[in-house]
C-alpha atoms as a PDB file:
ATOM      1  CA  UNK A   1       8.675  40.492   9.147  1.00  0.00           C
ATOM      2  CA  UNK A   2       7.007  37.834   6.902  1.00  0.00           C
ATOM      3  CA  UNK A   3       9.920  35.847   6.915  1.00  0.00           C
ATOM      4  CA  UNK A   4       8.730  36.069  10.903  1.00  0.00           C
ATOM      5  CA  UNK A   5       5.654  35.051  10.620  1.00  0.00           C
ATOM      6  CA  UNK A   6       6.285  31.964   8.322  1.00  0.00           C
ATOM      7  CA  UNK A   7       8.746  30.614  10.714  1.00  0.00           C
ATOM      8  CA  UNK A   8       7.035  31.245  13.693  1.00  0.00           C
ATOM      9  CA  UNK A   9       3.897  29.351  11.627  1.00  0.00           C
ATOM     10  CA  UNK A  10       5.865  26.692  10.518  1.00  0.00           C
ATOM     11  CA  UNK A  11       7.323  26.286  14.421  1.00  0.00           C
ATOM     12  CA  UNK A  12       4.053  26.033  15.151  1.00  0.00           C
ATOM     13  CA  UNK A  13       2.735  23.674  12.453  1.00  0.00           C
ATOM     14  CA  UNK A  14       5.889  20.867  12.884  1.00  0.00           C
ATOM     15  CA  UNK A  15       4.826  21.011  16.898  1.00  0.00           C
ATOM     16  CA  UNK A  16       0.983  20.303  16.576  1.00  0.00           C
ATOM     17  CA  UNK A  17       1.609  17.063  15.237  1.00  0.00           C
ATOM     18  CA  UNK A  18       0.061  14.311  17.006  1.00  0.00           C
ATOM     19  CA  UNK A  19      -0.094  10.166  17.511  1.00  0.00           C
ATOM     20  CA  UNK A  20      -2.902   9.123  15.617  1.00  0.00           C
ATOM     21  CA  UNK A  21      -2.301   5.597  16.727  1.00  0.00           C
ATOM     22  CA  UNK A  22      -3.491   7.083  19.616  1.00  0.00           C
ATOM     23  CA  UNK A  23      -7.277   5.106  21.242  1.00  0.00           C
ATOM     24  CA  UNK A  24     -10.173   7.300  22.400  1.00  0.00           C
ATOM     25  CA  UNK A  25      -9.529   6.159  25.820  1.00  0.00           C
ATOM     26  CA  UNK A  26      -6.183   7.713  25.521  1.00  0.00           C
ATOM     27  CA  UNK A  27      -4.272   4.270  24.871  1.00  0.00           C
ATOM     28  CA  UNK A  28      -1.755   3.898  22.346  1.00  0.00           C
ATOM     29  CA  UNK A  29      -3.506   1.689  20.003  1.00  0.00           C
ATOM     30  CA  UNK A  30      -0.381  -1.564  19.419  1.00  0.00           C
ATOM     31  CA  UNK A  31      -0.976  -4.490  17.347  1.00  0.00           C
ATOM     32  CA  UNK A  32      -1.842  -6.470  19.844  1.00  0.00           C
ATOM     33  CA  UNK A  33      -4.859  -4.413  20.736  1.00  0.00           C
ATOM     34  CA  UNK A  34      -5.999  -3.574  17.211  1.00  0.00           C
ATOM     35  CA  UNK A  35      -6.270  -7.408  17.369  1.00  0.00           C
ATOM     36  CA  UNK A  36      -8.365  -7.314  20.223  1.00  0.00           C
ATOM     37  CA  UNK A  37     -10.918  -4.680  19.358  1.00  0.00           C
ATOM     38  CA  UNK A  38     -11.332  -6.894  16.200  1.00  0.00           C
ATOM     39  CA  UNK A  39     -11.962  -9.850  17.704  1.00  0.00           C
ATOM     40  CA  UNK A  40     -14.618  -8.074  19.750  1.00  0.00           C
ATOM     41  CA  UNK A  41     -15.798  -6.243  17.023  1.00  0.00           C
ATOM     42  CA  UNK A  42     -15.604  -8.118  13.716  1.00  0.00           C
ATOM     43  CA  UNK A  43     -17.543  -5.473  12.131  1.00  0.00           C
ATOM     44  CA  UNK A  44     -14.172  -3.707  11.977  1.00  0.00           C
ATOM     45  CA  UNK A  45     -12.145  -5.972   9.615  1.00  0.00           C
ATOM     46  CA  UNK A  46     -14.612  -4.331   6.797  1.00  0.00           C
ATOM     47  CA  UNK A  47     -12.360  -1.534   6.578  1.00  0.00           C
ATOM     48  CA  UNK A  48      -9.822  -3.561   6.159  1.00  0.00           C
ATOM     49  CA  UNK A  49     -11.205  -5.937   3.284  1.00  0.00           C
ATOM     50  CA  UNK A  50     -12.623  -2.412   1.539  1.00  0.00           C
ATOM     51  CA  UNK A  51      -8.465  -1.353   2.013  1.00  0.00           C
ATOM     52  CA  UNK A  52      -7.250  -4.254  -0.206  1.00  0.00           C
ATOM     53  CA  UNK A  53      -8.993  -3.016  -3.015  1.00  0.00           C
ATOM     54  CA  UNK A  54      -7.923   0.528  -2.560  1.00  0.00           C
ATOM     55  CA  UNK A  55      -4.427  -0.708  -1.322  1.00  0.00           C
ATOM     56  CA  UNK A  56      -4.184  -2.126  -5.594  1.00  0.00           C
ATOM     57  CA  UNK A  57      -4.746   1.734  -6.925  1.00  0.00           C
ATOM     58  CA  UNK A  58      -2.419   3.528  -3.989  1.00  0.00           C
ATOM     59  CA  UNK A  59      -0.392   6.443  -5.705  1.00  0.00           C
ATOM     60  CA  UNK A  60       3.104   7.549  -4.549  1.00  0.00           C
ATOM     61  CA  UNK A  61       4.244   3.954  -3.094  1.00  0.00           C
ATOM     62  CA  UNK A  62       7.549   4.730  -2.669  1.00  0.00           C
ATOM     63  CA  UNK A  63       7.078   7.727  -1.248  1.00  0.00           C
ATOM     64  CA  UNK A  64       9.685   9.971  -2.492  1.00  0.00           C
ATOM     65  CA  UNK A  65       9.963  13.572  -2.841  1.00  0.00           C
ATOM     66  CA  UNK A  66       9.607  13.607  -6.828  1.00  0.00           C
ATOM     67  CA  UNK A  67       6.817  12.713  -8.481  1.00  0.00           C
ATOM     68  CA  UNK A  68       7.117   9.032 -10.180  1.00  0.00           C
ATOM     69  CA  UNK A  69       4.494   9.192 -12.628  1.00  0.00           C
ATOM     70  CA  UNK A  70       4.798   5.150 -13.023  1.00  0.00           C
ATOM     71  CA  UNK A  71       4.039   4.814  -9.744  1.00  0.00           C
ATOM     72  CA  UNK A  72       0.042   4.554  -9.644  1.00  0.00           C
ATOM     73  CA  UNK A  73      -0.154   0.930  -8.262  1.00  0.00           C
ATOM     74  CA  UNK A  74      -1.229  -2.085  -9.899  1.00  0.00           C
ATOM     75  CA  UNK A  75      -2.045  -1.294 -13.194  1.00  0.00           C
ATOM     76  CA  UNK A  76       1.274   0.438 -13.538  1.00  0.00           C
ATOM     77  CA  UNK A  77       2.962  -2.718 -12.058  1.00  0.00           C
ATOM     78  CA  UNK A  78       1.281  -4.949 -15.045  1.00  0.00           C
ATOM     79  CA  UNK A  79       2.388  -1.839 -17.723  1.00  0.00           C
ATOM     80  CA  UNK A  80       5.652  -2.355 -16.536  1.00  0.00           C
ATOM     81  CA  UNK A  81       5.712  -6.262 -16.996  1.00  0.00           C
ATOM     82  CA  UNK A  82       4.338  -5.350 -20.524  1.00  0.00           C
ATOM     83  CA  UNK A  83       7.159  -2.913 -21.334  1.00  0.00           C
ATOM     84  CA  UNK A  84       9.858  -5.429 -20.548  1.00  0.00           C
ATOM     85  CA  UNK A  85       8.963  -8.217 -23.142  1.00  0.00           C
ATOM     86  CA  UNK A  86       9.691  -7.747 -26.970  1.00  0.00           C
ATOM     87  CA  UNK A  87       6.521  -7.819 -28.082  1.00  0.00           C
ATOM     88  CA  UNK A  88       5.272  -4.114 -26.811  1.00  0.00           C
ATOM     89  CA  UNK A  89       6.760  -1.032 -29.203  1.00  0.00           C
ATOM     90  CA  UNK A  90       7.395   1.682 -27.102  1.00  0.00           C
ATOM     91  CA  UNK A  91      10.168   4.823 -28.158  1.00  0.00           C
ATOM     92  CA  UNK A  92      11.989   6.045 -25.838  1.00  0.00           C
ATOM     93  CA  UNK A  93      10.825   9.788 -26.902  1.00  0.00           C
ATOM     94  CA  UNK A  94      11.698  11.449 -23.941  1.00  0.00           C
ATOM     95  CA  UNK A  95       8.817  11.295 -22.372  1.00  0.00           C
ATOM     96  CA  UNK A  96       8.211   7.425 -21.678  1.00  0.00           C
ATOM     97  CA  UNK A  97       7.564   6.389 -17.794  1.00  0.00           C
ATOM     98  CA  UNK A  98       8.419   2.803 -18.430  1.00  0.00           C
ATOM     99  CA  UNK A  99      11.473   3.565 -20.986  1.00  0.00           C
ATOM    100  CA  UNK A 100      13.660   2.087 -18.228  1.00  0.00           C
ATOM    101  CA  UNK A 101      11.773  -1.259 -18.821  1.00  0.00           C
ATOM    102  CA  UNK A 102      11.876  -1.284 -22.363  1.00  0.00           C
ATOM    103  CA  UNK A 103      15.685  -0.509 -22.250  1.00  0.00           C
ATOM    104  CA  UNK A 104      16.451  -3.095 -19.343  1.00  0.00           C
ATOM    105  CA  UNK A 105      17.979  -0.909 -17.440  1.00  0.00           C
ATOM    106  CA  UNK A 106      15.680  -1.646 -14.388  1.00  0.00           C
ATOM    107  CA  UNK A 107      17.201  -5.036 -13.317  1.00  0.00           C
ATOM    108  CA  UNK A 108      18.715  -4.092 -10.323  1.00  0.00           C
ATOM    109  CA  UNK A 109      17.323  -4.148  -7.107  1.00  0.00           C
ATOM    110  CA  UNK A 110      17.988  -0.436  -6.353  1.00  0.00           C
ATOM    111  CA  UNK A 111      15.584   0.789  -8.813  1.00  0.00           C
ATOM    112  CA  UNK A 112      12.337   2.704  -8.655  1.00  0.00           C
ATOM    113  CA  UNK A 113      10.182   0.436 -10.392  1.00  0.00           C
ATOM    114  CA  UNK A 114      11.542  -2.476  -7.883  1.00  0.00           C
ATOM    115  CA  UNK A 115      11.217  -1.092  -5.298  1.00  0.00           C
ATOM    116  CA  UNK A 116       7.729   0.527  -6.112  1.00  0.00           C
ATOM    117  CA  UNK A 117       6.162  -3.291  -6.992  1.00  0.00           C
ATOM    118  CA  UNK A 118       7.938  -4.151  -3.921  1.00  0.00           C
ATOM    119  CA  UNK A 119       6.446  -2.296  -1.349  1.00  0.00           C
ATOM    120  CA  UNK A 120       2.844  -2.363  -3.439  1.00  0.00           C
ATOM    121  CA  UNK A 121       2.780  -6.172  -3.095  1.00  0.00           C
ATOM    122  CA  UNK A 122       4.446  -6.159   0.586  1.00  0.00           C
ATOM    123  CA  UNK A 123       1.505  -4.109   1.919  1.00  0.00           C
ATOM    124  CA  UNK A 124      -1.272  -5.803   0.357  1.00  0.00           C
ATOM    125  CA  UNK A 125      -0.204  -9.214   1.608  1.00  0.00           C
ATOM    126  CA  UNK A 126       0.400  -7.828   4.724  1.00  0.00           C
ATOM    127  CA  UNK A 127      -3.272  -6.583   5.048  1.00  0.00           C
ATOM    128  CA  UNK A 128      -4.460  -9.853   3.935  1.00  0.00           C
ATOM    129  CA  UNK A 129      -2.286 -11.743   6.537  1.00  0.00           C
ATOM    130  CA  UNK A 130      -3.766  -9.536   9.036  1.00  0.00           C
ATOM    131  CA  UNK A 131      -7.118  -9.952   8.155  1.00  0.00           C
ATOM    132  CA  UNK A 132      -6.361 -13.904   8.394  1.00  0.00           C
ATOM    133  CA  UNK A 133      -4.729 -13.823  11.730  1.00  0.00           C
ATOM    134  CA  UNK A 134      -7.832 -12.089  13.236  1.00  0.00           C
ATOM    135  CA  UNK A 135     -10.735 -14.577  11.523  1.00  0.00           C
ATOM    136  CA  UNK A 136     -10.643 -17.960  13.223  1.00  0.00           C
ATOM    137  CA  UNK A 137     -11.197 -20.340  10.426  1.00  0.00           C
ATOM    138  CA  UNK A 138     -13.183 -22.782  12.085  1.00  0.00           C
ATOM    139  CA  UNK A 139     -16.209 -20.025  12.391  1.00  0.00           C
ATOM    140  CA  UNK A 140     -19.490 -20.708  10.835  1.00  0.00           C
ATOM    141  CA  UNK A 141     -20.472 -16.979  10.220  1.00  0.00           C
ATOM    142  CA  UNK A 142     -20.732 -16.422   6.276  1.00  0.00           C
ATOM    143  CA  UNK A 143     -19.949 -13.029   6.613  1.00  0.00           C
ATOM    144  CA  UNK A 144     -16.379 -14.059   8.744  1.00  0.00           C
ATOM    145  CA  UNK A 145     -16.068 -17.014   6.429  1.00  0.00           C
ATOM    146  CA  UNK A 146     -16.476 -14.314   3.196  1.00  0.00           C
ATOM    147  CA  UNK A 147     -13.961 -12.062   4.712  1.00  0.00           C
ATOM    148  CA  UNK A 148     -11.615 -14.717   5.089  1.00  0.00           C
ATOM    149  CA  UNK A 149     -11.785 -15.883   1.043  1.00  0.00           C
ATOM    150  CA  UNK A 150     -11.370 -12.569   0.107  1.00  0.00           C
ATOM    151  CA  UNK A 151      -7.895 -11.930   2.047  1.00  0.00           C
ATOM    152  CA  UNK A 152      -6.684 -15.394   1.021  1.00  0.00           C
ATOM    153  CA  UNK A 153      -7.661 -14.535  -2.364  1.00  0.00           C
ATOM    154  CA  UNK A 154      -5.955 -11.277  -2.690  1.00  0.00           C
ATOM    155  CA  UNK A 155      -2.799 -12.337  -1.270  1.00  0.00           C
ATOM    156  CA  UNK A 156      -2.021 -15.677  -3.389  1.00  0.00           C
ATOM    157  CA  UNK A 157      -2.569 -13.266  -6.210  1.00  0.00           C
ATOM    158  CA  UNK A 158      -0.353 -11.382  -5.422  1.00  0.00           C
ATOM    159  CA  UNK A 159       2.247 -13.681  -4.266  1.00  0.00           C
ATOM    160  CA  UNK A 160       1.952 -16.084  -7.651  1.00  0.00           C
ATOM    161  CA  UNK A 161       2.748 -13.331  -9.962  1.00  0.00           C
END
């Protein structure tokens, strides 16, 4: 009977699940019209400038079903440049998250820690290009013009490293 009831709940859990890129009018909210409500409102992009920061600290990039416990954004990314030079001492003990770095065995393009700084840096540029393909540059308002900086700031970090 309770095997019942948590499969009947479960049923009923995996069926209430909704479109959140859904508008309040009902629309389904595309690209396109995300652009739109932006350019009517710019008050929105501020979400999206306060997201690049948070983007930099996102846990569980990759998304997997185990736990990568290298995988807690930036700063992990720069640990894991650190690991794979020769001047950073670090045992493989067992119990190292970036012994694959100091060992070299993460140089191929199938790994974890690739693929993790991969998708990291993907996202955040693709924010900021976002953010830039909504602001008109040729605006006078500071607060656009501040928005703007900070987006082609963030990404040209990310893409010179």
């Amino acid at each position: 009977m309770k095997k019942l009831i948590i499969f009947l709940f479960s049923g009923l859990m995996l069926s209430s699940c909704v479109n959140m890129d859904i508008d309040p009018e009902g629309d389904v909210l595309s690209d396109s019209r995300r652009y739109e409500l932006m350019d009517a409102n710019p008050e929105l992009l501020s979400a999206h400038i306060s997201g690049l920061a948070a983007n930099m600290i996102q846990y569980n990039t990759i998304g997997n079903s185990y736990v990568n416990h290298f995988d807690y954004g930036f700063a992990s990314v720069c640990m894991m440049l650190d690991h794979s030079g020769q001047d950073l001492v670090s045992p493989d003990a067992g119990y190292n998250w970036y012994r694959k770095n100091t060992l070299f065995t993460n140089r191929v393009y199938t790994s974890d820690e690739n693929l993790m700084a991969w998708k990291l840096f993907y996202n955040h540029i693709k924010v900021a290009n976002d953010i830039l393909r909504v602001i008109d540059p040729e605006k006078e308002d500071p607060v656009m013009q501040s928005y703007r900086g900070q987006a082609l700031a963030s990404g040209h970090f990310l893409i010179c490293i």
